[in-house]
Protein backbone atom coordinates (compact mmCIF):
# COMPACT_ATOMS: atom_id res chain seq x y z
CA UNK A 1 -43.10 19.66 -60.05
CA UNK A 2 -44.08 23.22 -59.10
CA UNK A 3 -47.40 24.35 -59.81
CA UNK A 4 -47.12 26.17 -63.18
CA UNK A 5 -45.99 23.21 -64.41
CA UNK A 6 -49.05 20.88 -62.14
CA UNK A 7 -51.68 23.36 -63.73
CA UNK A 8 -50.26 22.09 -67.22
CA UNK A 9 -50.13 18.61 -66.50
CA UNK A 10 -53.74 18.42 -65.23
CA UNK A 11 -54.52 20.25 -68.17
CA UNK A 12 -53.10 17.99 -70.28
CA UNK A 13 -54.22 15.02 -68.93
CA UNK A 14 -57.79 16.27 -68.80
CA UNK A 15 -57.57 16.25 -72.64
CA UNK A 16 -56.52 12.79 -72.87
CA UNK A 17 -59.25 11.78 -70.66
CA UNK A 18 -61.62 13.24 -73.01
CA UNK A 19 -60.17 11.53 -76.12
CA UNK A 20 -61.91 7.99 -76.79
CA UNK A 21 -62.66 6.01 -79.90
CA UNK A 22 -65.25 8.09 -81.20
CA UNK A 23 -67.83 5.27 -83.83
CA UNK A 24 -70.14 8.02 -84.86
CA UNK A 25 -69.68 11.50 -86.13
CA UNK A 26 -71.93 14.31 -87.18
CA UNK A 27 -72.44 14.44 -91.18
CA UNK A 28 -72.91 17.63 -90.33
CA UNK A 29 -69.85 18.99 -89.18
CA UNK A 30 -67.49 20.24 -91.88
CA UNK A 31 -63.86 20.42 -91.49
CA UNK A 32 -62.22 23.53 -93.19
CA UNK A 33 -58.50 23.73 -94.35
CA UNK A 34 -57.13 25.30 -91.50
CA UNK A 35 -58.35 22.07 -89.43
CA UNK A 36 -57.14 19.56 -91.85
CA UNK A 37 -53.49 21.23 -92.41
CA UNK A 38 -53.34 21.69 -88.35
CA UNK A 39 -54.28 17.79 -87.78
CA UNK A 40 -51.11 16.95 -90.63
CA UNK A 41 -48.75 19.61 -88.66
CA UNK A 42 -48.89 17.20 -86.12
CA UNK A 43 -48.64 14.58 -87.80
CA UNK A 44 -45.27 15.80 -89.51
CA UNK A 45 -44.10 17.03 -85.89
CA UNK A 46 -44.43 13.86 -84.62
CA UNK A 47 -40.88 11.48 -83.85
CA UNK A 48 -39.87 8.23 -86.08
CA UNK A 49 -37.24 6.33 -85.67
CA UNK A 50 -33.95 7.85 -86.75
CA UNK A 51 -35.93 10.75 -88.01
CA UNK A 52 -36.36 8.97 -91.05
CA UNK A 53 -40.04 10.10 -91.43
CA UNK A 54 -41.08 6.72 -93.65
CA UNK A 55 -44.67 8.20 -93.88
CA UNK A 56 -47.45 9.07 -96.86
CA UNK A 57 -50.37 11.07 -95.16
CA UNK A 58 -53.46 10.83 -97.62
CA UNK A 59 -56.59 12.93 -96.82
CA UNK A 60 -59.83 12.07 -97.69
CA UNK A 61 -61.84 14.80 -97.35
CA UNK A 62 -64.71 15.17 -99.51
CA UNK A 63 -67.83 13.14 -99.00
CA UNK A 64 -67.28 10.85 -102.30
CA UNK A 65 -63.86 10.63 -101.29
CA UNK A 66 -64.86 9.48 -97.72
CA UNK A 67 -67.19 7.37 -99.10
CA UNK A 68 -65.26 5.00 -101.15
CA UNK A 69 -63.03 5.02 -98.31
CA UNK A 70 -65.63 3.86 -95.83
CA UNK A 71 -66.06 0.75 -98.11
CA UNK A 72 -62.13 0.00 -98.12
CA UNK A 73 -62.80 0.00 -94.27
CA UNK A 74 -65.55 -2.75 -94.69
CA UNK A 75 -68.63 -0.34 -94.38
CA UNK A 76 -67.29 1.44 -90.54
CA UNK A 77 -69.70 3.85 -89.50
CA UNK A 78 -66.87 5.85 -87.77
CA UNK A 79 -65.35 6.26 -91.86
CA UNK A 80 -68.94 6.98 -93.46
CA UNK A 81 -69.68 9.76 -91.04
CA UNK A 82 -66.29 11.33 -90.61
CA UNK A 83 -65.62 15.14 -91.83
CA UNK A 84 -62.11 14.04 -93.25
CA UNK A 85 -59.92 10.73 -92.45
CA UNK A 86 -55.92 9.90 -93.26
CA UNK A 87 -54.74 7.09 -94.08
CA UNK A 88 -50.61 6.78 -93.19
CA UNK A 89 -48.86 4.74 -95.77
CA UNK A 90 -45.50 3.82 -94.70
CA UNK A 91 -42.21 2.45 -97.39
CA UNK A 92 -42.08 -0.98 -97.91
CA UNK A 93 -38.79 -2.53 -96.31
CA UNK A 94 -36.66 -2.29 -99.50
CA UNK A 95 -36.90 1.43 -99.09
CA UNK A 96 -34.77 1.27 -95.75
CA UNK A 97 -31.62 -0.37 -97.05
CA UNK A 98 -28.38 1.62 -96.13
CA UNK A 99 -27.99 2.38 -99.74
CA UNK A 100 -31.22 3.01 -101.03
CA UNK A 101 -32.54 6.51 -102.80
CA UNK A 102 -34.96 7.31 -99.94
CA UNK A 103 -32.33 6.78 -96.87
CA UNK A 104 -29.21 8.40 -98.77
CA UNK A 105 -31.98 11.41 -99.19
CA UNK A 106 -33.07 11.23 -95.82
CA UNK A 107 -29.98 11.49 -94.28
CA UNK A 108 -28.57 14.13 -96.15
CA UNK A 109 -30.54 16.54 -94.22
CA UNK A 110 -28.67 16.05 -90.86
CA UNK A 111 -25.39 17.36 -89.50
CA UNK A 112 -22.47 15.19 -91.27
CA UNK A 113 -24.87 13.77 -93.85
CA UNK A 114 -25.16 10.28 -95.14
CA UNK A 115 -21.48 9.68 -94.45
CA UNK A 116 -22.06 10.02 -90.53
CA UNK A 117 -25.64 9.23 -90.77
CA UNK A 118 -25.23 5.11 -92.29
CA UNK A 119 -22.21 3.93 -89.82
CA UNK A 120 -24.93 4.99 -86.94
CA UNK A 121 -28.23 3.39 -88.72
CA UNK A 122 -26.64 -0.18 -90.73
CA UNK A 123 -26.19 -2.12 -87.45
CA UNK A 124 -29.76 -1.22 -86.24
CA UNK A 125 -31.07 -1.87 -89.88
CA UNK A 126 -29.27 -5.70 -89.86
CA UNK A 127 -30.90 -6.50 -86.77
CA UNK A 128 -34.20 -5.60 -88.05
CA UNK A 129 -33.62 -7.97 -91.43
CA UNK A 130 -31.92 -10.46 -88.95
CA UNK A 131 -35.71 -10.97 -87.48
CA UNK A 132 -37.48 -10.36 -90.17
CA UNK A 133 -39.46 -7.25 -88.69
CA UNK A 134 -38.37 -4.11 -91.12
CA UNK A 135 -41.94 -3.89 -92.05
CA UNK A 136 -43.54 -4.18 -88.41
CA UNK A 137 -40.69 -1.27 -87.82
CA UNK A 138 -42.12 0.71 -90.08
CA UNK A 139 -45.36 0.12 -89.57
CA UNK A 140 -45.01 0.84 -86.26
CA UNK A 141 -44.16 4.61 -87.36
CA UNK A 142 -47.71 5.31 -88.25
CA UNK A 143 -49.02 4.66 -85.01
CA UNK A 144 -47.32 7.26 -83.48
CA UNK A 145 -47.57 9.71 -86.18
CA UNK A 146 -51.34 8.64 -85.82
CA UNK A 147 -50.94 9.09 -81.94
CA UNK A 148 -49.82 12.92 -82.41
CA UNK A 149 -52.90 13.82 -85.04
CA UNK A 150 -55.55 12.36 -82.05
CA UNK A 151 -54.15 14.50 -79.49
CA UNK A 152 -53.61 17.48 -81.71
CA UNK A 153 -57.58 16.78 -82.72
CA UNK A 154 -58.88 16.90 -79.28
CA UNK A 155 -56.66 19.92 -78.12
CA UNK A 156 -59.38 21.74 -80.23
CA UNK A 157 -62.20 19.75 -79.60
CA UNK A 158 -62.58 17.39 -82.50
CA UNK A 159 -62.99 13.76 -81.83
CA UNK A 160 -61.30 10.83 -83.87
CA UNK A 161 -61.05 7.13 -83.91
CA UNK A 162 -57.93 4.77 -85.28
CA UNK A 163 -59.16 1.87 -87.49
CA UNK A 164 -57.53 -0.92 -88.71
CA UNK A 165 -59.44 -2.69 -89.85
CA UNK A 166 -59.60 -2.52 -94.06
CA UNK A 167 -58.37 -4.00 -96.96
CA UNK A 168 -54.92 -3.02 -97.89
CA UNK A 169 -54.93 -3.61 -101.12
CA UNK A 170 -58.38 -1.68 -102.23
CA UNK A 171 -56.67 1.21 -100.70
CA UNK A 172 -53.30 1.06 -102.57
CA UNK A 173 -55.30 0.72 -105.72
CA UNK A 174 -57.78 3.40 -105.10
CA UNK A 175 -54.51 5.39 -104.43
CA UNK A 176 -52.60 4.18 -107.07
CA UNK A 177 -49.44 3.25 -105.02
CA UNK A 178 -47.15 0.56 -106.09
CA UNK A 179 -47.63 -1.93 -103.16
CA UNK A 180 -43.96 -2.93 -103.54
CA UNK A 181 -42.97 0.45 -102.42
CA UNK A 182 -45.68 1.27 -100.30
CA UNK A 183 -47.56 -0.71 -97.10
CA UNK A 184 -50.68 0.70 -95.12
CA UNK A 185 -50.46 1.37 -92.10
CA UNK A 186 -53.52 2.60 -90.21
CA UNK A 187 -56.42 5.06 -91.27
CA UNK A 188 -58.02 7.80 -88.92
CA UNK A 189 -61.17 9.42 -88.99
CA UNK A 190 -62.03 12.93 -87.66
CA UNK A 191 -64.74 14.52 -86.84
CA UNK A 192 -67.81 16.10 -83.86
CA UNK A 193 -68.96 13.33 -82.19
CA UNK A 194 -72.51 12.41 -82.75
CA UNK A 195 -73.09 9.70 -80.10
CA UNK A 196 -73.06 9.58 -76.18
CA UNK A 197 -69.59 10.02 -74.59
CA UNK A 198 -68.38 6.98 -73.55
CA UNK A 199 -66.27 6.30 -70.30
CA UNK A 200 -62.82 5.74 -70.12
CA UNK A 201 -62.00 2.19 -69.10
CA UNK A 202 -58.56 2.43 -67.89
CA UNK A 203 -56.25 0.20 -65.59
CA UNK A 204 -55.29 1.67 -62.65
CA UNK A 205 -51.43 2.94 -63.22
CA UNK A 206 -50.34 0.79 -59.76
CA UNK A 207 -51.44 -2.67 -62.83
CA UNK A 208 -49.22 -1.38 -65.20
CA UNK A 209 -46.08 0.04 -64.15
CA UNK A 210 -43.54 -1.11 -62.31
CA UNK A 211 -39.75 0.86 -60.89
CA UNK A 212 -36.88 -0.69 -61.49
């Protein structure tokens, strides 16, 4: 690695040594549109699985908005006192059969189309049915899409915190999404920080990886 490249790395990794699970945000802080759209630019950016991009992102981001939301996520402090939070729906497993609407759609927007695209994705999508995990697939999806809005958040300085803890199906109600084409998959909240910095408990990398 030569050094241009060692300054970025440090760089890097200095921000994700900053990011934690922020509980508390300022009330105070008030994110404007720029903010928001940036945070869902990297959401968007972010990879899923055969590009297939399964995802709903719905902002919440006015404080009656934020509110009811905080009491789908059973009253968390880090939801009440957010500036904004999204919550990432994700299609329900019917969706992602070879010959549904929303894959024959999908597909048409890469090189060769559906024809090339469903010979490449039907084996992968029988395996998933064969163990019953379509759904924990594309669940799965959120968190990284999740993932990318975090880091994008504290690249400028604004904290966040994943939850996952709320009731599903207050949320698809309040949203009014048809839960048999729609499944939750995590909410974040966003915001300044309003609480001591906490530090970063980490395993040492030599615990956790290992070189084939």
């Amino acid at each position: 690695m030569d050094e241009s490249a060692k300054a970025k790395a440090g760089e890097f990794l200095a921000l994700l040594e900053r990011r934690y699970a922020c509980k508390r945000f300022s009330t105070e802080h008030q994110a404007d549109a720029d903010i928001i759209s940036y945070i869902l630019e990297c959401g968007r950016l972010s990879p899923s699985s055969f590009g297939l991009e399964p995802w709903r992102f719905a902002v919440f981001s006015t404080r009656p908005g934020i509110k009811t939301l905080g009491g789908i996520c059973f009253a968390q402090e880090a939801v009440h006192s957010s500036s904004f939070a999204v919550a990432i729906l994700v299609r329900r497993a019917g969706c992602f059969t070879p010959d549904s609407e929303f894959i024959r759609a999908r597909s048409e927007r890469f090189p060769g189309g559906y024809q090339v695209f469903r010979p490449d994705y039907q084996p992968y999508h029988e395996f998933l049915e064969s163990v019953q995990r379509t759904e924990h697939w594309a669940r799965a999806q959120s968190y990284i899409a999740a993932s990318f809005m975090m880091i994008g958040a504290a690249s400028i300085g604004l904290d966040s915190c994943p939850i996952e803890g709320f009731d599903e199906e207050a949320l698809l109600r309040f949203l009014d999404k048809d839960e048999a084409q729609w499944l939750p998959g995590i909410v974040v909240a966003f915001g300044k920080r309003n609480e001591e910095v906490r530090q970063k408990i980490r395993e040492p990398l030599e615990n956790l990886a290992e070189f084939i």
